[in-house]
Protein backbone atom coordinates (compact mmCIF):
# COMPACT_ATOMS: atom_id res chain seq x y z
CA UNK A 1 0.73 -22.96 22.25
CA UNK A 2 2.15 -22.62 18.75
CA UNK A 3 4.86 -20.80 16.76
CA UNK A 4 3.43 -18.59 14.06
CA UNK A 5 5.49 -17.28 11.32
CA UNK A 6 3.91 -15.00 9.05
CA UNK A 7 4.97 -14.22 4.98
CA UNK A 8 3.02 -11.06 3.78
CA UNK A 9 2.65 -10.11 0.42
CA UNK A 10 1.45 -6.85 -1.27
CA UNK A 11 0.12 -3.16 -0.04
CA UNK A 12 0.17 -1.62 3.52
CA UNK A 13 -3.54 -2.97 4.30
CA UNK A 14 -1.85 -6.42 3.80
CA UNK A 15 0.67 -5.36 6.52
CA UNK A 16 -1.53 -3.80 9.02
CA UNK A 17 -3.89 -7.28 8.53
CA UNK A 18 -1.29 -9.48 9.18
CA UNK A 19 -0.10 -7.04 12.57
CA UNK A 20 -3.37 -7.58 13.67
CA UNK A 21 -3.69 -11.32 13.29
CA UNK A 22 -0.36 -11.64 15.10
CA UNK A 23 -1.67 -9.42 17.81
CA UNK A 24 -4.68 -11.63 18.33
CA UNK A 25 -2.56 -14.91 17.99
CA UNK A 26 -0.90 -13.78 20.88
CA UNK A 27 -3.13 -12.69 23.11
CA UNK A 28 -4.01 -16.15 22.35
CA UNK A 29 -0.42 -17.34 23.69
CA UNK A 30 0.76 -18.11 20.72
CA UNK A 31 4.36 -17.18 19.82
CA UNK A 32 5.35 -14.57 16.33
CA UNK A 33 8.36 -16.20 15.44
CA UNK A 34 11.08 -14.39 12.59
CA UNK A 35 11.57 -17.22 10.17
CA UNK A 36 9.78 -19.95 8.90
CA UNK A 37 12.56 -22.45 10.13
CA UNK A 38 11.47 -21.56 13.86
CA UNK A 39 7.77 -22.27 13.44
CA UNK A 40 5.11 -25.00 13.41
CA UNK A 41 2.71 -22.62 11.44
CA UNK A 42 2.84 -20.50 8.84
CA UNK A 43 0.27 -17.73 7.22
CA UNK A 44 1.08 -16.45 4.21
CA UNK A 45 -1.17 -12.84 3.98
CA UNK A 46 -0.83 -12.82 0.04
CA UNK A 47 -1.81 -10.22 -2.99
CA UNK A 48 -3.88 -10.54 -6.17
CA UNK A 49 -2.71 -7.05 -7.85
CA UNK A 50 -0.38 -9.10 -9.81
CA UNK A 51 0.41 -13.00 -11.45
CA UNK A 52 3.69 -11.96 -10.16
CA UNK A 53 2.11 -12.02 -6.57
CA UNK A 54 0.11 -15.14 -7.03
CA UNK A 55 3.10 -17.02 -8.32
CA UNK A 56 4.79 -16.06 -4.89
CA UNK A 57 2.07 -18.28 -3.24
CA UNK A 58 2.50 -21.35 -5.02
CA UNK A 59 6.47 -20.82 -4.28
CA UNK A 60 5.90 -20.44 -0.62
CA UNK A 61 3.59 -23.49 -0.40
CA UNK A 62 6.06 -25.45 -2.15
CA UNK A 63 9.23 -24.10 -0.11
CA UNK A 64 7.12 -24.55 3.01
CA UNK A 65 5.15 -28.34 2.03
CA UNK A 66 6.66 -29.48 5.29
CA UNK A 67 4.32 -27.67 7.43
CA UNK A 68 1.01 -26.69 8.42
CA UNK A 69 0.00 -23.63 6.33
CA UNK A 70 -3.04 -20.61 6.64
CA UNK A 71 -3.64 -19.10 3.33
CA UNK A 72 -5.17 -15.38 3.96
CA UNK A 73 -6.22 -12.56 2.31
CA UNK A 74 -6.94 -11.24 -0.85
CA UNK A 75 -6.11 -14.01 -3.40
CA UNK A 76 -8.85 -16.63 -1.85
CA UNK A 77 -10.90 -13.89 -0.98
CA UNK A 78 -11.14 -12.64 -4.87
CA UNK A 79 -11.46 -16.24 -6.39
CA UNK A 80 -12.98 -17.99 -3.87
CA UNK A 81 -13.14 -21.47 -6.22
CA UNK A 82 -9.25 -21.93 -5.35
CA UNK A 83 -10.32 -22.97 -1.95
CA UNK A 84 -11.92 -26.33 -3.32
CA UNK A 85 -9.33 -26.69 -6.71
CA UNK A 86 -5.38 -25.23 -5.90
CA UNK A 87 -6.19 -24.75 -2.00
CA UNK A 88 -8.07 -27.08 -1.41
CA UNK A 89 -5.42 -29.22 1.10
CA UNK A 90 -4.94 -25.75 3.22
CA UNK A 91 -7.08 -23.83 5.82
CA UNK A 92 -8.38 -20.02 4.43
CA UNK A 93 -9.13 -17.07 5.85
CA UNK A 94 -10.67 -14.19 3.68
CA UNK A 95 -10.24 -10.29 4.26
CA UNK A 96 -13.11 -9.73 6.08
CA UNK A 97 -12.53 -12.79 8.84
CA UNK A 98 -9.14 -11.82 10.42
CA UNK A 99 -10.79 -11.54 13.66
CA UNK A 100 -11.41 -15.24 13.13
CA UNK A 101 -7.35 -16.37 12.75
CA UNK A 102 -7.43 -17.49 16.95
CA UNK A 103 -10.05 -20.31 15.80
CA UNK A 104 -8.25 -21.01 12.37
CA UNK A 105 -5.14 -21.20 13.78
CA UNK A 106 -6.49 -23.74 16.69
CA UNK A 107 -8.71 -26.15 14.13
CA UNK A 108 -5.46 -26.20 11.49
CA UNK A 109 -3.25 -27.36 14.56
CA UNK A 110 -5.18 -29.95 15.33
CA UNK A 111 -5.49 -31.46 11.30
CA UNK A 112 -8.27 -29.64 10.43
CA UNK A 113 -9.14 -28.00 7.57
CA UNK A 114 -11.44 -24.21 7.75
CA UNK A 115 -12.04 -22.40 4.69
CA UNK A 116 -13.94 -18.55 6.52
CA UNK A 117 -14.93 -16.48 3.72
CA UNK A 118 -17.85 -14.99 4.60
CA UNK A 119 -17.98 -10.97 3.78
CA UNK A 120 -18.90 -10.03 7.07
CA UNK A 121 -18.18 -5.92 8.53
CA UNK A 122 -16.28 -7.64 11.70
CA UNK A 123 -14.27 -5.79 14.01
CA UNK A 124 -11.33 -4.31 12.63
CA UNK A 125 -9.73 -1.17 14.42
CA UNK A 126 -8.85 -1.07 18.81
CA UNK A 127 -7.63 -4.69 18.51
CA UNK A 128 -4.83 -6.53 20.11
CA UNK A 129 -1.81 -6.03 16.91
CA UNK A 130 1.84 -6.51 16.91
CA UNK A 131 3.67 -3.80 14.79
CA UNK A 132 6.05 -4.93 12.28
CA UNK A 133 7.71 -1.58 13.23
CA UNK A 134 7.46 -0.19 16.56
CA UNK A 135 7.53 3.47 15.61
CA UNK A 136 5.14 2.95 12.79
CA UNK A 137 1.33 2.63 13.29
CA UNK A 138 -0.60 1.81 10.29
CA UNK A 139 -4.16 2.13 10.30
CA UNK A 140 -6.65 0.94 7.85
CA UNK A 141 -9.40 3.71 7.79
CA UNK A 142 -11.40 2.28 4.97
CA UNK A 143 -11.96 -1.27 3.26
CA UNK A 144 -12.70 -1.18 -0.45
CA UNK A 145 -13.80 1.53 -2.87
CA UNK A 146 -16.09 2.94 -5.20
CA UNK A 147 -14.72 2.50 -8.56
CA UNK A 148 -14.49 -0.28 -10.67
CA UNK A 149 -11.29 -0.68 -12.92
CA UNK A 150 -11.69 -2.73 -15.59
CA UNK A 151 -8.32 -4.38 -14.74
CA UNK A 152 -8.45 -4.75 -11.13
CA UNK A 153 -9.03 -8.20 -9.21
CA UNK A 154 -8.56 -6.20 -6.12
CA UNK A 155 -11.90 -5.28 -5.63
CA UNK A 156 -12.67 -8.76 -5.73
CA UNK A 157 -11.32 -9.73 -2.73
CA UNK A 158 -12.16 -6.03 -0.58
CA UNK A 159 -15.35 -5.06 -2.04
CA UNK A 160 -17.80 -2.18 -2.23
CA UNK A 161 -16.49 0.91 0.32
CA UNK A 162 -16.99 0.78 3.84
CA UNK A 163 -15.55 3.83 6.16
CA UNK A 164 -14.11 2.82 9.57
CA UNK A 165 -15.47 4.88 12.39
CA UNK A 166 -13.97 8.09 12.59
CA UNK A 167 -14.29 8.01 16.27
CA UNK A 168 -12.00 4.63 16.06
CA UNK A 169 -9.50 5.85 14.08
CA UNK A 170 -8.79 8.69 16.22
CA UNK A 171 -8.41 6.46 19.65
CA UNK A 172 -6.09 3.98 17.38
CA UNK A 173 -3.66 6.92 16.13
CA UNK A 174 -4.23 8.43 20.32
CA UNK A 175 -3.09 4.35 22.07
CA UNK A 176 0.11 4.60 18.98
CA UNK A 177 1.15 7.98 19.99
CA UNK A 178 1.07 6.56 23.67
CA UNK A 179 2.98 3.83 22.90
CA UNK A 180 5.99 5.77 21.23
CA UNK A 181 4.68 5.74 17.56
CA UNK A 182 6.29 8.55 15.66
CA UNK A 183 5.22 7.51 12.26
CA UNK A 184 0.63 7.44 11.86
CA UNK A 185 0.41 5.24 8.13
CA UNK A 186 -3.27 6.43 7.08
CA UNK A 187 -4.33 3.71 4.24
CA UNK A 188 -6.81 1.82 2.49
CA UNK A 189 -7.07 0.73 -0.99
CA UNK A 190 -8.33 4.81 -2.18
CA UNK A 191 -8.20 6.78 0.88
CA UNK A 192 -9.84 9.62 -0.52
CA UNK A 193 -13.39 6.94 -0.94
CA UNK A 194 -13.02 7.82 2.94
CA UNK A 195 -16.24 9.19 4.48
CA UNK A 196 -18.28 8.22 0.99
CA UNK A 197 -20.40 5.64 2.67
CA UNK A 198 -20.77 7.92 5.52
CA UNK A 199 -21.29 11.20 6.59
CA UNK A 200 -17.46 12.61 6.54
CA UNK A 201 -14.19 12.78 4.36
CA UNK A 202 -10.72 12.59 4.04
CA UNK A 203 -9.89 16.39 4.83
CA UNK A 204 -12.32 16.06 7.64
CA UNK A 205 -10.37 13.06 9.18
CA UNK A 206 -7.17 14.26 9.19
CA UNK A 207 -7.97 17.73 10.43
CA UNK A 208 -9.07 15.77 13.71
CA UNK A 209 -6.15 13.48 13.29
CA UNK A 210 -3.95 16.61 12.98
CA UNK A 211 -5.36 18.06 16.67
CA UNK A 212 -4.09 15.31 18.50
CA UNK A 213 -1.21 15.89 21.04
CA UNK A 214 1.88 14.28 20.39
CA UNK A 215 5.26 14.12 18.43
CA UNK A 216 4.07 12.28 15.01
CA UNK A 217 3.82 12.64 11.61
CA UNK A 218 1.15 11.30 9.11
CA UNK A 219 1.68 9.81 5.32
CA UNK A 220 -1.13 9.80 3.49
CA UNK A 221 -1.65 6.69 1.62
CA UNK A 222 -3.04 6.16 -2.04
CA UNK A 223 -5.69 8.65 -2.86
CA UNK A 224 -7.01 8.33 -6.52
CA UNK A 225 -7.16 12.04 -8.24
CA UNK A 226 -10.56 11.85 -9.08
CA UNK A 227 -10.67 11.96 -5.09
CA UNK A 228 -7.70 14.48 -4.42
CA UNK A 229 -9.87 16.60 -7.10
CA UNK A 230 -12.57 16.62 -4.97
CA UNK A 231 -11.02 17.77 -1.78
CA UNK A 232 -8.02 19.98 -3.46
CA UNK A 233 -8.63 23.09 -1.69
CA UNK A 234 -8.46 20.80 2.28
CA UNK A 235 -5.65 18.38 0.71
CA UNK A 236 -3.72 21.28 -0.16
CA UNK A 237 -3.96 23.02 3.23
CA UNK A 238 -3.26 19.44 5.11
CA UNK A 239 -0.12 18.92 3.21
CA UNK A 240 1.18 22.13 4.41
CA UNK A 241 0.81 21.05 8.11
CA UNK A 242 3.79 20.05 9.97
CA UNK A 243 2.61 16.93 11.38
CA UNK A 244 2.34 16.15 7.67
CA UNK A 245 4.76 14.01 5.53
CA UNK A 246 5.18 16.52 2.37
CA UNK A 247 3.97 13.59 0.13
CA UNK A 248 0.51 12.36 -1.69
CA UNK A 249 0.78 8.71 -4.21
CA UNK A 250 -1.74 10.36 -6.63
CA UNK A 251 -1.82 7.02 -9.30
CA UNK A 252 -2.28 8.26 -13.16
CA UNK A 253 -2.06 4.82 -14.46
CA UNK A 254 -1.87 6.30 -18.21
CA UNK A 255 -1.28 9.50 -19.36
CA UNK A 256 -3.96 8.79 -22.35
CA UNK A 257 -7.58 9.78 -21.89
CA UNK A 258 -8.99 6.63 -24.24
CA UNK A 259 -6.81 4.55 -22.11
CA UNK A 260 -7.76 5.55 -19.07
CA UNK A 261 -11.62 5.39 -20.18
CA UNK A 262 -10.62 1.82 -21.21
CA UNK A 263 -9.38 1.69 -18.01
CA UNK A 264 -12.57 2.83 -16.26
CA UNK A 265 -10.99 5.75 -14.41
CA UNK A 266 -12.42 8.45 -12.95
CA UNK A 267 -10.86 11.27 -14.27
CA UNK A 268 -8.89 12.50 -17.23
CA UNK A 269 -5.32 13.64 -17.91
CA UNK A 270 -6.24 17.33 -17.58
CA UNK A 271 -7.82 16.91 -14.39
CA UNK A 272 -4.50 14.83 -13.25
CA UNK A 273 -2.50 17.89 -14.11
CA UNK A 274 -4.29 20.07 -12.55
CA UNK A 275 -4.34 18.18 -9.28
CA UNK A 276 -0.37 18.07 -9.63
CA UNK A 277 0.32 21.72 -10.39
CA UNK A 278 -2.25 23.55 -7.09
CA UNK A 279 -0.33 21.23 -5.32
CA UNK A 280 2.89 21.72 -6.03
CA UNK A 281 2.63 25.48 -6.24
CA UNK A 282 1.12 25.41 -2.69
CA UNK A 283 3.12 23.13 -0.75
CA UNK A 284 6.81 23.58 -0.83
CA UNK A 285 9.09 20.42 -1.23
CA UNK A 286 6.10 18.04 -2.05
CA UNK A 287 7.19 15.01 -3.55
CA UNK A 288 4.60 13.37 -5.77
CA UNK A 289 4.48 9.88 -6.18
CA UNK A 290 2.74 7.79 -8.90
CA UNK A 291 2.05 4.48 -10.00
CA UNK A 292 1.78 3.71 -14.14
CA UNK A 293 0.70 0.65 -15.88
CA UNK A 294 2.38 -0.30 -19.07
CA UNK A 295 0.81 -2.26 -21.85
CA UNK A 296 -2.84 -1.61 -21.17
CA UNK A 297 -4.47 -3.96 -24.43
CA UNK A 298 -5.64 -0.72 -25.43
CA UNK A 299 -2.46 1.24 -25.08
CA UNK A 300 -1.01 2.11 -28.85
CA UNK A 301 2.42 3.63 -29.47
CA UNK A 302 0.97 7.12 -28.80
CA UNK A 303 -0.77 6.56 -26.23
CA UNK A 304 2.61 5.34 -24.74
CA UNK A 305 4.53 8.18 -25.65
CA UNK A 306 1.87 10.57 -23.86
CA UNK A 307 2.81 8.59 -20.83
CA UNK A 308 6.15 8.95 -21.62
CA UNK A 309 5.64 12.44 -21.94
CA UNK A 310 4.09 13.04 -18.78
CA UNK A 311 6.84 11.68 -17.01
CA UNK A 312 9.45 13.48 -19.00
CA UNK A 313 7.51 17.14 -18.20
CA UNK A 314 5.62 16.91 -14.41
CA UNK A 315 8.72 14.39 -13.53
CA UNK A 316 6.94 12.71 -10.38
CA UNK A 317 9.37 11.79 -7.97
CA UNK A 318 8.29 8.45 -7.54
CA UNK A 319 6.83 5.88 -9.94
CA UNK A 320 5.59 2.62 -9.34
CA UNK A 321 5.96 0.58 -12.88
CA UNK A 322 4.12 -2.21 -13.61
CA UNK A 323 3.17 -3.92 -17.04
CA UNK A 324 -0.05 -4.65 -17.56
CA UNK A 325 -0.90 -8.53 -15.80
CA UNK A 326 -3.97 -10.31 -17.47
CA UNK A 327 -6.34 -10.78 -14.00
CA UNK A 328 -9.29 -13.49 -13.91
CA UNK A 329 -12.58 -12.16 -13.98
CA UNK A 330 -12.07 -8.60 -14.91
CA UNK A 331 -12.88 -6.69 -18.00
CA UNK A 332 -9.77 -5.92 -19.38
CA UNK A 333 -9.21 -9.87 -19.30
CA UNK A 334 -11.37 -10.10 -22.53
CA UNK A 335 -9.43 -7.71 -24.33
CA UNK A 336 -6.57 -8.51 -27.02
CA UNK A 337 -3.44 -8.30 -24.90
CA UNK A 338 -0.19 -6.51 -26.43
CA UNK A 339 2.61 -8.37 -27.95
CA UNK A 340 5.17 -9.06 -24.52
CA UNK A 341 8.11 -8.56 -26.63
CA UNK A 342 6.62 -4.90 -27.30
CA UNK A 343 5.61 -4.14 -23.61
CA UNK A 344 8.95 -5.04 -22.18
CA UNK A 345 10.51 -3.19 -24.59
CA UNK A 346 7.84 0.08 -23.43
CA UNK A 347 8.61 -0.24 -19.61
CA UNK A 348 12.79 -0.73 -20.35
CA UNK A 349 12.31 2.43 -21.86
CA UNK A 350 9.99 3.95 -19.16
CA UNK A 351 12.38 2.44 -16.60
CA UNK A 352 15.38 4.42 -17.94
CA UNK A 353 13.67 7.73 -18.45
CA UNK A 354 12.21 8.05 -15.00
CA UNK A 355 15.70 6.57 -13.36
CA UNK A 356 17.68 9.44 -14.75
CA UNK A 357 14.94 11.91 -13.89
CA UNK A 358 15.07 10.12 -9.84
CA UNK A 359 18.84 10.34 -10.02
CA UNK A 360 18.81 13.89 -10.85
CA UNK A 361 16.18 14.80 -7.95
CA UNK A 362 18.42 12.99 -5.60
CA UNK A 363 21.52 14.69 -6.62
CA UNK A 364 20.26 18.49 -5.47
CA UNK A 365 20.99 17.26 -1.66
CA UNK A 366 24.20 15.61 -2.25
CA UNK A 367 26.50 17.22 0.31
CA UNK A 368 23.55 18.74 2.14
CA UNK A 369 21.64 18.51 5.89
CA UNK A 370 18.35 17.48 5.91
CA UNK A 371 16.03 16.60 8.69
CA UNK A 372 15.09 13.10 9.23
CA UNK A 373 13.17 11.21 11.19
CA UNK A 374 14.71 7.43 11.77
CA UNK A 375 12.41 5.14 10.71
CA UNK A 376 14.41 1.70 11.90
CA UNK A 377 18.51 0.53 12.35
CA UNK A 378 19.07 1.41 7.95
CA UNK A 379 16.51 3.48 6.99
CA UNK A 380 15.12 7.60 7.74
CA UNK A 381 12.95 9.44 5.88
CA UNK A 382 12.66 13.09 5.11
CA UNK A 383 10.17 15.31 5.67
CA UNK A 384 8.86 15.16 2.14
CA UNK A 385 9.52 11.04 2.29
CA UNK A 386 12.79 10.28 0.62
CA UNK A 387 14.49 7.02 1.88
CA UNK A 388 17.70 7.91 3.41
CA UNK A 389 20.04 4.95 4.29
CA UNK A 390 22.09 5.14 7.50
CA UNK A 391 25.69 4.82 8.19
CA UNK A 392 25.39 5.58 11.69
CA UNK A 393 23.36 4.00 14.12
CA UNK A 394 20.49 6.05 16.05
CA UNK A 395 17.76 5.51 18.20
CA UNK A 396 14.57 4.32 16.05
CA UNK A 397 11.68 7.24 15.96
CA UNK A 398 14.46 9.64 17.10
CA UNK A 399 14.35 13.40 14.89
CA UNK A 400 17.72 14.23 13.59
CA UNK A 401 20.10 16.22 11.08
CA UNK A 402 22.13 14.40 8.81
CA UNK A 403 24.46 14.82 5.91
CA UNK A 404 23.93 13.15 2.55
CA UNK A 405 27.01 12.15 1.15
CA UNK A 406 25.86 9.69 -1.78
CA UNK A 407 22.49 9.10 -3.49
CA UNK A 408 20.67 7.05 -5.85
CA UNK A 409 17.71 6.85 -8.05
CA UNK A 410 15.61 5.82 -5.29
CA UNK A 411 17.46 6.75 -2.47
CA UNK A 412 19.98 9.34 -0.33
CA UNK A 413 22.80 7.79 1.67
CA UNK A 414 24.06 9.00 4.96
């Protein structure tokens, strides 16, 4: 049997995809090995979000030329020509065939070549999985969505929505809790498009989620406000339960409503701010955390400084910053793109008003004790989500109270 060393790109899904290939690998017999030194396979799980991401690939090909290489996920998956032009020398598994790695794996050993790509609803949830964190379980509960951003290859690669069955999701997070998961990752690419293919939701899933017995708490991953909108009323009663991580990634994107109808999103600014504001006057501590893209070809100067704006006045705790990245086969790729030289000079400035904002957030608990839960040997998190970094050493998954002594823009230290 083989050593497998696996390189995974991009979101949470990506994660929990490559967990369960290494699962199935061995039950197979194969070996998960740490580093790619060690192995006599690799799989590199990658991203399409970003060029950035795709020009980690080619990198890791490169680094790695030496050996026998899978590529999985969503880059051949969303431009499935690679697999016979820049690919075409390495096996390929697409993001509906991870079930499939065992025979992938096997044929690529023996000098084979497989390109799987089929869009097929396989298996995905009760399977063999090894977690890249013991005391964190994450579970996809949905695969695709129902929008259709006009810059987003993502969809591409995961498709139209399709709901997991809530009845699955519910043993998954029941086997983790038995297995000494204190940590339940709920996530998908727009968990709130949970239930829309079927005859549930979001709230409705983790109500039942919520009833289970055990010590764990559940993060909510990325739920797009058109979504949270929707279900305000539930979200805002889940968020308040203590099994709950006080924390929702609610993406704006832009902070313009022609941008964001450029964009093809599903809601406006207003409706964004009014998400943001029940919220936060409902649930105490709730940290908000959003992602923004700079340099949208449509974006002017004032539609920038609306952005801006926004972050200057609802000051979300988090934000994810990226410029705008020119992806194949989407609409926005036939639009006029912004001068560089004037969207690097938009997110520098972006960049330093949110950091001072962060900094100032983190600086209300210098020199106080907050409850933690320890997340691995460096790293707790807060009830509301913060990233504390450890001095001490404590048992992973344990509860405790700590005091912060330092902090950062993006973090509190121990």
């Amino acid at each position: 049997m083989a050593k497998i060393h696996f390189i995974t790109f991009g979101c949470s899904v990506n994660h929990s995809d490559s967990e369960l290939m290494a699962g199935l690998l061995s039950d197979e017999g194969h070996k998960i090995v740490d580093t790619p030194e060690k192995s006599d396979l690799i799989i590199i799980n990658t991203c399409t979000v970003k060029n950035s991401a795709e020009t980690k690939l080619y990198r890791e090909l490169k680094k790695h030329s030496d050996k026998k290489i899978i590529v999985a996920g969503c880059i051949p998956q969303g431009e499935e020509k690679l697999a016979e032009s820049e690919l075409k020398d390495y096996t390929i598994i697409g993001t509906k065939q991870m079930i499939n790695v065992p025979f992938a794996v096997d044929e690529t050993l023996k000098g084979n070549r497989v390109v799987i790509l089929a869009r097929e609803d396989n298996k995905r949830l009760l399977l063999p999985k090894i977690r890249e964190n013991k005391t964190v379980e994450i579970i996809p509960i949905n695969e695709g969505c129902i929008g259709s951003c006009t810059y987003c290859k993502t969809k591409q690669a995961r498709g139209n929505i399709k709901s997991y069955a809530e009845i699955d999701i519910l043993n998954q997070v029941k086997e983790a809790v038995k297995d000494g998961v204190t940590q339940v990752w709920l996530t998908s690419q727009d968990t709130g498009a949970y239930g829309h293919d079927t005859s549930t939701n979001i709230v409705e899933l983790l109500n039942n989620i919520l009833q289970i017995e055990g010590d764990f708490v559940v993060r909510l991953g990325m739920i797009n406000p058109n979504h949270a909108l929707q279900y305000l009323d539930g979200l805002t009663e889940i968020l308040n339960h203590p099994k709950m991580f006080k924390f929702i990634h609610l993406p704006i994107q832009a902070a313009s409503n022609s941008v964001l109808k450029d964009m093809n999103r599903k809601y406006t600014y207003e409706e964004y701010v009014e998400v943001v504001k029940t919220l936060r006057q409902n649930v105490e501590d709730l940290r908000i955390a959003t992602d923004v893209i700079i340099g949208f070809p449509s974006e002017t100067s004032k539609d920038f400084k609306k952005t801006l704006d926004f972050v200057k006045e609802l000051k979300p705790e988090v934000c994810n910053m990226s410029r705008y990245w020119k992806r194949p086969n989407t609409l926005a790729a036939t639009m006029k793109p912004l001068p560089t030289k004037e969207v690097k000079e938009r997110s520098i400035k972006l960049k330093e008003v949110f950091e001072k904002l962060a900094r100032k957030e983190k600086e209300s608990y210098k020199g106080k004790e907050v409850e933690v839960i320890v997340e691995d040997n460096k790293l707790a998190r807060t009830k509301n989500y913060i990233p504390v970094i450890l001095k001490n050493e404590y048992e992973i998954g344990q509860r405790i109270s700590l005091k912060i002594n330092s902090v950062g823009a993006w973090d509190l230290k121990e």
